[in-house]
C-alpha atoms as a PDB file:
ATOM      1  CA  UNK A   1     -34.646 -44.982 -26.560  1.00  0.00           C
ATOM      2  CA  UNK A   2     -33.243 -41.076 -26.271  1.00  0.00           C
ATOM      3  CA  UNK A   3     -29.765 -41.187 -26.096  1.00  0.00           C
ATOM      4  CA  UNK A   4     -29.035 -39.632 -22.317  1.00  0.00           C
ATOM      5  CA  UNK A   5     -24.930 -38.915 -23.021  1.00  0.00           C
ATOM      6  CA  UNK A   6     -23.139 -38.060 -25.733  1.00  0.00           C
ATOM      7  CA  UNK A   7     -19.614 -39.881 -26.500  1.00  0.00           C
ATOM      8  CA  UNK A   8     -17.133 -38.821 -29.385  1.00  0.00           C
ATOM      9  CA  UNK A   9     -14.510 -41.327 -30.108  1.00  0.00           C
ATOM     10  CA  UNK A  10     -10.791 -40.155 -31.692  1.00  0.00           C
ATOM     11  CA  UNK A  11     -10.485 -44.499 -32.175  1.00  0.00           C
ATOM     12  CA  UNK A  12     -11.231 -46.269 -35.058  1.00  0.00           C
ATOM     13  CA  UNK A  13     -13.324 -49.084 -34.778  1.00  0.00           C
ATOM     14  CA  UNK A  14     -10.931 -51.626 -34.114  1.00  0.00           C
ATOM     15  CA  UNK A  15      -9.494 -49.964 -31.033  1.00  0.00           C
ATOM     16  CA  UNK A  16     -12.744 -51.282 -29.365  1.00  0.00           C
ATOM     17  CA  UNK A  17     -13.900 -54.952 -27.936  1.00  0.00           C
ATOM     18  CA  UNK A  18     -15.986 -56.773 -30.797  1.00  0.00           C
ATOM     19  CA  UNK A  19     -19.534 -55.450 -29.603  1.00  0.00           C
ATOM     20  CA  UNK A  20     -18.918 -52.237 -27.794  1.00  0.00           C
ATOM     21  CA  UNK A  21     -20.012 -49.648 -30.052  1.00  0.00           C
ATOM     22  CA  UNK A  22     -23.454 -51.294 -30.571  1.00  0.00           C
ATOM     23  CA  UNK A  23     -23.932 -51.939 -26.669  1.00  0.00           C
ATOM     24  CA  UNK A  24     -23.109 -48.304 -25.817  1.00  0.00           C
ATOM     25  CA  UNK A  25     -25.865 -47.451 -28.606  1.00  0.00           C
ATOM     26  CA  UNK A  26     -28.355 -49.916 -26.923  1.00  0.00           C
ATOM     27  CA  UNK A  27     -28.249 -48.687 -23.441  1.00  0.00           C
ATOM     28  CA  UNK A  28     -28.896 -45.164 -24.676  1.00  0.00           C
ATOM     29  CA  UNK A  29     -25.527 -43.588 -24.788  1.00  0.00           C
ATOM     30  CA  UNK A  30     -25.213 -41.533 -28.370  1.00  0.00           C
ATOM     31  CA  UNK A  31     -21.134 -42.710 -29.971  1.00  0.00           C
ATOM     32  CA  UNK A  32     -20.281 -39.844 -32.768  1.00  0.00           C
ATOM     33  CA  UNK A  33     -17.236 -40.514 -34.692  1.00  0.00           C
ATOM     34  CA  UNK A  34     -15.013 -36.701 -34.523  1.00  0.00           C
ATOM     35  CA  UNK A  35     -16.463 -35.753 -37.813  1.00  0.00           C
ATOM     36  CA  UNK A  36     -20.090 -36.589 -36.801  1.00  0.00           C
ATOM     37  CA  UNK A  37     -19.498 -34.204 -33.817  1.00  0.00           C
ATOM     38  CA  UNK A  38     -18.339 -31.641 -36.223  1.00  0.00           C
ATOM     39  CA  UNK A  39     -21.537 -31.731 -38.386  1.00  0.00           C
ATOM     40  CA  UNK A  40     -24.011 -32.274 -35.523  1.00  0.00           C
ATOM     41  CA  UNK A  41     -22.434 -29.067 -33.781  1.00  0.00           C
ATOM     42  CA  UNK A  42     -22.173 -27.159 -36.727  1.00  0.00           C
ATOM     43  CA  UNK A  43     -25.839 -28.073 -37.536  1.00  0.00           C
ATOM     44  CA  UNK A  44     -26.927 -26.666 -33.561  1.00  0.00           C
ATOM     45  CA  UNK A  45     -28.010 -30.472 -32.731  1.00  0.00           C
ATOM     46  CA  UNK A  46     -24.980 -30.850 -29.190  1.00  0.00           C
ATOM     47  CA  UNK A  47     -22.633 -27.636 -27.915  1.00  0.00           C
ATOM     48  CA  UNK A  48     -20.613 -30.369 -26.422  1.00  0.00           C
ATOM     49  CA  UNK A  49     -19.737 -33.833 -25.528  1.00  0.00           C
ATOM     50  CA  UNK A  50     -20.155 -35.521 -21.917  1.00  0.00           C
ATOM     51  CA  UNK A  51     -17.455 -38.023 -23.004  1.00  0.00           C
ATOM     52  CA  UNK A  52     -14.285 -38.118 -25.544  1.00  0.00           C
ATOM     53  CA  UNK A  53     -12.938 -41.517 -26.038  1.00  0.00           C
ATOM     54  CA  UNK A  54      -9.452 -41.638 -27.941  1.00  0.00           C
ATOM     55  CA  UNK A  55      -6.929 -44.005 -28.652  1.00  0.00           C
ATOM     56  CA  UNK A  56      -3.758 -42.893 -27.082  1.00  0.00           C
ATOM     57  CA  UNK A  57      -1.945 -42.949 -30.103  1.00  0.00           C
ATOM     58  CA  UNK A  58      -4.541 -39.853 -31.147  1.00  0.00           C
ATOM     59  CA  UNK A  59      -4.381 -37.794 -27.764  1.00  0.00           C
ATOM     60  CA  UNK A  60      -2.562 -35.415 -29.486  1.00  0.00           C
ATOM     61  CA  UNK A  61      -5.716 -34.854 -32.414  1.00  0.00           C
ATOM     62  CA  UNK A  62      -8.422 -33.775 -29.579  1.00  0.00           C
ATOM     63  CA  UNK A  63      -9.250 -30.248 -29.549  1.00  0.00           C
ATOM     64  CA  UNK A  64      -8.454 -27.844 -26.774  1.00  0.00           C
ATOM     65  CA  UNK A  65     -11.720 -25.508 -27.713  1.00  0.00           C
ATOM     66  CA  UNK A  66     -14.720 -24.150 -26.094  1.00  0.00           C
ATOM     67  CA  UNK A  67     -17.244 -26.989 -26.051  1.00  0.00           C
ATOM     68  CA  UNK A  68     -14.709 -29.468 -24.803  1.00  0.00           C
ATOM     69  CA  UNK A  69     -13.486 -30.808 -22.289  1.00  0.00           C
ATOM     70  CA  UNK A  70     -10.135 -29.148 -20.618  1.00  0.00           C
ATOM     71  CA  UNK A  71      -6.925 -31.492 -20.484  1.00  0.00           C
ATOM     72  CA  UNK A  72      -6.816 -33.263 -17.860  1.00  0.00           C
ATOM     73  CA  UNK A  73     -10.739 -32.989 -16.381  1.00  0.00           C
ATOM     74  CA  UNK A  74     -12.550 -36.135 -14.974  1.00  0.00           C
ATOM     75  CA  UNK A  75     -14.352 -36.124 -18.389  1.00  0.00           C
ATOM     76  CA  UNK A  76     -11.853 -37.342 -20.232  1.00  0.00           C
ATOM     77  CA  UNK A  77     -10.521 -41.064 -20.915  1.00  0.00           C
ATOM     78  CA  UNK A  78      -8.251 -42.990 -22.652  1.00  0.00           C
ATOM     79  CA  UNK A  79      -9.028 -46.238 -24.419  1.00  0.00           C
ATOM     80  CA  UNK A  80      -5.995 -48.454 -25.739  1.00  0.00           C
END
């Protein structure tokens, strides 16, 4: 299955319920780690991501760049 969104997490692993990561994958959604979404930009493969998922302790860490979302948009969430 094509992955139909794109999500880049700012959380390590453990930030999410056991199982998450792999169920996103399964129903199609594509979950790049920030340095993934560095090297798949930087290689022309996404201009930008539908979804950033951070832990709130790393709100601070997401960029405020062209290809991103704009603080505070409806495209942005926070996961504990």
């Amino acid at each position: 299955m094509r992955a139909s969104r794109t999500l880049v997490t700012y959380a390590r692993p453990e930030a999410f319920a056991p199982h998450t990561c792999s169920l996103l994958t399964k129903i199609g959604y594509r979950l790049l780690t920030e340095e993934e979404f560095k090297q798949a930009r930087a290689a022309g493969e996404i201009d930008r991501p539908d979804l950033l998922i951070a832990d709130e302790r790393r709100l601070g860490e997401l960029p405020e760049e062209e290809g991103c979302a704009a603080p505070g948009s409806s495209s942005r969430a926070s996961v504990a």
